[in-house]
N, C-alpha and C. Protein backbone atom coordinates (compact mmCIF):
# COMPACT_ATOMS: atom_id res chain seq x y z
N UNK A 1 -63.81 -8.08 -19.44
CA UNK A 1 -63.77 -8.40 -18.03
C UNK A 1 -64.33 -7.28 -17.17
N UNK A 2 -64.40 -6.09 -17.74
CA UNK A 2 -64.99 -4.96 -17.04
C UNK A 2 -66.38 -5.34 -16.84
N UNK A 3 -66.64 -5.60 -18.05
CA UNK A 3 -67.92 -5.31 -18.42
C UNK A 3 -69.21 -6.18 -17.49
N UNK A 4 -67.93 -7.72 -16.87
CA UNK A 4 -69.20 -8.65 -16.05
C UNK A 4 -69.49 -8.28 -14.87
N UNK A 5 -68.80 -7.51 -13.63
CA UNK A 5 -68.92 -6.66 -12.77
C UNK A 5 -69.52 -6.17 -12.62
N UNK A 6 -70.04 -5.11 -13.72
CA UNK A 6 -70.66 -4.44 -13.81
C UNK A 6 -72.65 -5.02 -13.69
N UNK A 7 -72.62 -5.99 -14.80
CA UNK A 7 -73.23 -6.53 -15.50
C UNK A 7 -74.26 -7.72 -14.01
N UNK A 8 -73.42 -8.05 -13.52
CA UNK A 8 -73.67 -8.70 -11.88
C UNK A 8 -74.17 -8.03 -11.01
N UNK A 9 -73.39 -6.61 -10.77
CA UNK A 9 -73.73 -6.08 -9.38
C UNK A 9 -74.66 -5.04 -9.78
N UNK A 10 -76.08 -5.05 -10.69
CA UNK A 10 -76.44 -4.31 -10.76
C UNK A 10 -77.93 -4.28 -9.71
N UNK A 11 -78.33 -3.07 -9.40
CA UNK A 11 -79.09 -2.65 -7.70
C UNK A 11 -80.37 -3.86 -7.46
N UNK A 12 -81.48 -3.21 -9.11
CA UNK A 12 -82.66 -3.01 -8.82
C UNK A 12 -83.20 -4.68 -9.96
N UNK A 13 -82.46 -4.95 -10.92
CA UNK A 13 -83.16 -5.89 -11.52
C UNK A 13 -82.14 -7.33 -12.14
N UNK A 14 -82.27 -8.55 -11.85
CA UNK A 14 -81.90 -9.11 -12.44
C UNK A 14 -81.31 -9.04 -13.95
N UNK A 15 -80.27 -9.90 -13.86
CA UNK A 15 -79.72 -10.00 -14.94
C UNK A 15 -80.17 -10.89 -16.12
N UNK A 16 -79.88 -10.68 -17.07
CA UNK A 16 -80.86 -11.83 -18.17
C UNK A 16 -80.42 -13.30 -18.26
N UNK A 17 -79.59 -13.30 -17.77
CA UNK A 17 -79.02 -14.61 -17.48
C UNK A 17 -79.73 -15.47 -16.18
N UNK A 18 -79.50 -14.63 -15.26
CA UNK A 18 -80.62 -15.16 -14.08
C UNK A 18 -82.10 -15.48 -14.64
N UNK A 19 -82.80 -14.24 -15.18
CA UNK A 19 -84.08 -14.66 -15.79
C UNK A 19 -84.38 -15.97 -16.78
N UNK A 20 -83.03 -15.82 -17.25
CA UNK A 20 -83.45 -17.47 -18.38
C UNK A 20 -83.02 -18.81 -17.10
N UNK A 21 -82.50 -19.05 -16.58
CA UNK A 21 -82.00 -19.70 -15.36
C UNK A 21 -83.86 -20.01 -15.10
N UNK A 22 -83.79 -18.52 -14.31
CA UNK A 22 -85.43 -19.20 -13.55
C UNK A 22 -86.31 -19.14 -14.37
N UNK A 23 -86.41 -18.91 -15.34
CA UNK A 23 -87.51 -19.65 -16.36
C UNK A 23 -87.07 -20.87 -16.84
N UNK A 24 -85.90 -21.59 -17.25
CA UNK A 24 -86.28 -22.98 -17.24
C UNK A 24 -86.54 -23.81 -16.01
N UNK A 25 -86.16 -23.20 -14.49
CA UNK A 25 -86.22 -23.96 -13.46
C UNK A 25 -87.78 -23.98 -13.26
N UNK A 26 -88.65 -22.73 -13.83
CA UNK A 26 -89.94 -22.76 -13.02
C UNK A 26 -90.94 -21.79 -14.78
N UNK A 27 -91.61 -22.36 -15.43
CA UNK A 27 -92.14 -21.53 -16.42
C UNK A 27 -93.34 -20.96 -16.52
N UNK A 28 -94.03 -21.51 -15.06
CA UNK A 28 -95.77 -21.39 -14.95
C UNK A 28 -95.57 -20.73 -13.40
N UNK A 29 -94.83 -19.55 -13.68
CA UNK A 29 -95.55 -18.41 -12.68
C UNK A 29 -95.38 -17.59 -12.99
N UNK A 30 -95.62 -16.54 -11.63
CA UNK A 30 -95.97 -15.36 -12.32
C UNK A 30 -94.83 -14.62 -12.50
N UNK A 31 -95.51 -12.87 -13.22
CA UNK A 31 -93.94 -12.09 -13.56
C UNK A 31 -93.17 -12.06 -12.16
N UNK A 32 -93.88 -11.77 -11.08
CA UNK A 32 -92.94 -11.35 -9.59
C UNK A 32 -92.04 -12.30 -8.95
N UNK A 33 -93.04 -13.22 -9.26
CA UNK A 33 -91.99 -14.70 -8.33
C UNK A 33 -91.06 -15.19 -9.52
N UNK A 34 -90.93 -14.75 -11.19
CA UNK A 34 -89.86 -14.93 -12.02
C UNK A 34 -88.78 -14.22 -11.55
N UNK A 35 -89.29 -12.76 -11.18
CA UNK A 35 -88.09 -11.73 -11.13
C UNK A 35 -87.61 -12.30 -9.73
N UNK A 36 -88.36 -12.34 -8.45
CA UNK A 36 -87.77 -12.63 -7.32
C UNK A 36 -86.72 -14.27 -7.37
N UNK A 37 -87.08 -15.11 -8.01
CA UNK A 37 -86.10 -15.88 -8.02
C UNK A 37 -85.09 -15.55 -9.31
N UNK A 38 -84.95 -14.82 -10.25
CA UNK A 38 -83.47 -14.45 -10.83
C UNK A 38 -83.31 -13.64 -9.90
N UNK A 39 -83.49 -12.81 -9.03
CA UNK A 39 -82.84 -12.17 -8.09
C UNK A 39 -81.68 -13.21 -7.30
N UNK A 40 -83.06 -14.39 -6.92
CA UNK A 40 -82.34 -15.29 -6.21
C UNK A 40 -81.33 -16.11 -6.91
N UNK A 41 -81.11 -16.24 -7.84
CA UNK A 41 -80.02 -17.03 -8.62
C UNK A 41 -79.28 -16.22 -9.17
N UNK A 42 -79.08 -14.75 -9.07
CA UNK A 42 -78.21 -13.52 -9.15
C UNK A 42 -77.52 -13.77 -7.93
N UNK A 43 -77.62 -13.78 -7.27
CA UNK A 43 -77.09 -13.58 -5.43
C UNK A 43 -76.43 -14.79 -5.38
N UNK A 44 -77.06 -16.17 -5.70
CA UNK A 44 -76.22 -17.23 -5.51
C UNK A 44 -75.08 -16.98 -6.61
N UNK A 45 -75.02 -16.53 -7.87
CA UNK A 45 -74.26 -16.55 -8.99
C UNK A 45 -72.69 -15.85 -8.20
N UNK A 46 -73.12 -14.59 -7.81
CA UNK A 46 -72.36 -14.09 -6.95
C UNK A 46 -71.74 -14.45 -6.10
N UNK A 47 -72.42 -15.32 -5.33
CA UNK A 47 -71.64 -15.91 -4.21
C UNK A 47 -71.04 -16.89 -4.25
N UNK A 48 -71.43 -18.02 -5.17
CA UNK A 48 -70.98 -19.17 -5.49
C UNK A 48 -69.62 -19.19 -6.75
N UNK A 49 -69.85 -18.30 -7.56
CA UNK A 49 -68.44 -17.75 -8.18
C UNK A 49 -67.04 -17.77 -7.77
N UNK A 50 -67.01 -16.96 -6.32
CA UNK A 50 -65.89 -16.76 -5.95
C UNK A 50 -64.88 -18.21 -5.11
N UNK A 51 -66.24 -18.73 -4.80
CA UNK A 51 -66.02 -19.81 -4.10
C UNK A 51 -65.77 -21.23 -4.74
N UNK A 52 -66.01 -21.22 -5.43
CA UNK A 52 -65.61 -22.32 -6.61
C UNK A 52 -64.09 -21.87 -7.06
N UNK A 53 -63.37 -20.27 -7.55
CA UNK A 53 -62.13 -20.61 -7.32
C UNK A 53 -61.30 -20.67 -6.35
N UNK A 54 -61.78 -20.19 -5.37
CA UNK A 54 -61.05 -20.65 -3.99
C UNK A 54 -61.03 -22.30 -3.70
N UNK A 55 -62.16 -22.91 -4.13
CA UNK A 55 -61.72 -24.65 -4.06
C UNK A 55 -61.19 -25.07 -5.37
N UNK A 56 -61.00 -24.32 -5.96
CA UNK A 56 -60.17 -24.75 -7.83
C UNK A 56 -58.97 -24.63 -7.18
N UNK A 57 -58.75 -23.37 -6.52
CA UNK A 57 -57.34 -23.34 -6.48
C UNK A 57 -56.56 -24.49 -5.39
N UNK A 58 -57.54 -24.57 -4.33
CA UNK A 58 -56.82 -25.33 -2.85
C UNK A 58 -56.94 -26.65 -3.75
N UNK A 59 -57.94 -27.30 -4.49
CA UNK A 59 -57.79 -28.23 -4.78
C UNK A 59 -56.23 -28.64 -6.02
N UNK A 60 -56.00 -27.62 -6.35
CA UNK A 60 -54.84 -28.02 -7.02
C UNK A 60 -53.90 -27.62 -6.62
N UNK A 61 -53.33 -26.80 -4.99
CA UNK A 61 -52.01 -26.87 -4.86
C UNK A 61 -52.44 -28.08 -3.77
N UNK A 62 -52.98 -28.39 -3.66
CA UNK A 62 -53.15 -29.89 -2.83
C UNK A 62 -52.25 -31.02 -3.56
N UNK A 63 -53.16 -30.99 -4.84
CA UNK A 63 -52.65 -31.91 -6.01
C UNK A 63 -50.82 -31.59 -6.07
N UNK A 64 -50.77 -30.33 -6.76
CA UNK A 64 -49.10 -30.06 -6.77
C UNK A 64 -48.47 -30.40 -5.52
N UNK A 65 -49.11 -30.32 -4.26
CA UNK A 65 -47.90 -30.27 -3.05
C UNK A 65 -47.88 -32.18 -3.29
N UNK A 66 -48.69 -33.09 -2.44
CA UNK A 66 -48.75 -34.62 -3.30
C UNK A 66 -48.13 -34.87 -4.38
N UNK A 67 -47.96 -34.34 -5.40
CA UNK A 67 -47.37 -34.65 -6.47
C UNK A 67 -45.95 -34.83 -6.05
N UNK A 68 -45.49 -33.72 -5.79
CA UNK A 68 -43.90 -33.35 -5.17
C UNK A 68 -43.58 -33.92 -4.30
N UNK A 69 -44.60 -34.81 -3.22
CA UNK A 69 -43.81 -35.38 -2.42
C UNK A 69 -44.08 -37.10 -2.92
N UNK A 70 -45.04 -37.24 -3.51
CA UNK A 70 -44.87 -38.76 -3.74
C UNK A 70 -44.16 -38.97 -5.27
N UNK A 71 -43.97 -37.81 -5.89
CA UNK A 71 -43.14 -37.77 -7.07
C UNK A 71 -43.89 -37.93 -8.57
């Protein structure tokens, strides 16, 4: 768990995960516009992460509070 933190917030270059991402989204360009969009799907990875458990979670004490009151 250390290790993905790390592995995410790094300065200058995409992560290899981003790079395979935008190479299947796009396979016929060039090296710059590969790296600039895993950049761009680094940044969304980031941002969209946290936010998916913030609606995991509301969506299930939603569920639990409903539950408890309709039984």
């Amino acid at each position: 768990f250390q290790v993905l933190p790390r592995v995410l917030g790094q300065g200058g270059k995409p992560n290899a995960f981003a790079f395979k991402v935008a190479r299947l989204l796009g396979q016929h360009v060039g090296e710059e516009q590969l790296r600039r969009r895993a950049r761009l799907i680094q940044d969304l990875m980031q941002t969209v992460g946290p936010l998916a458990g913030v609606a995991a979670t509301a969506v299930g004490s939603i569920y639990a509070g409903l539950k408890g009151l309709l039984g």
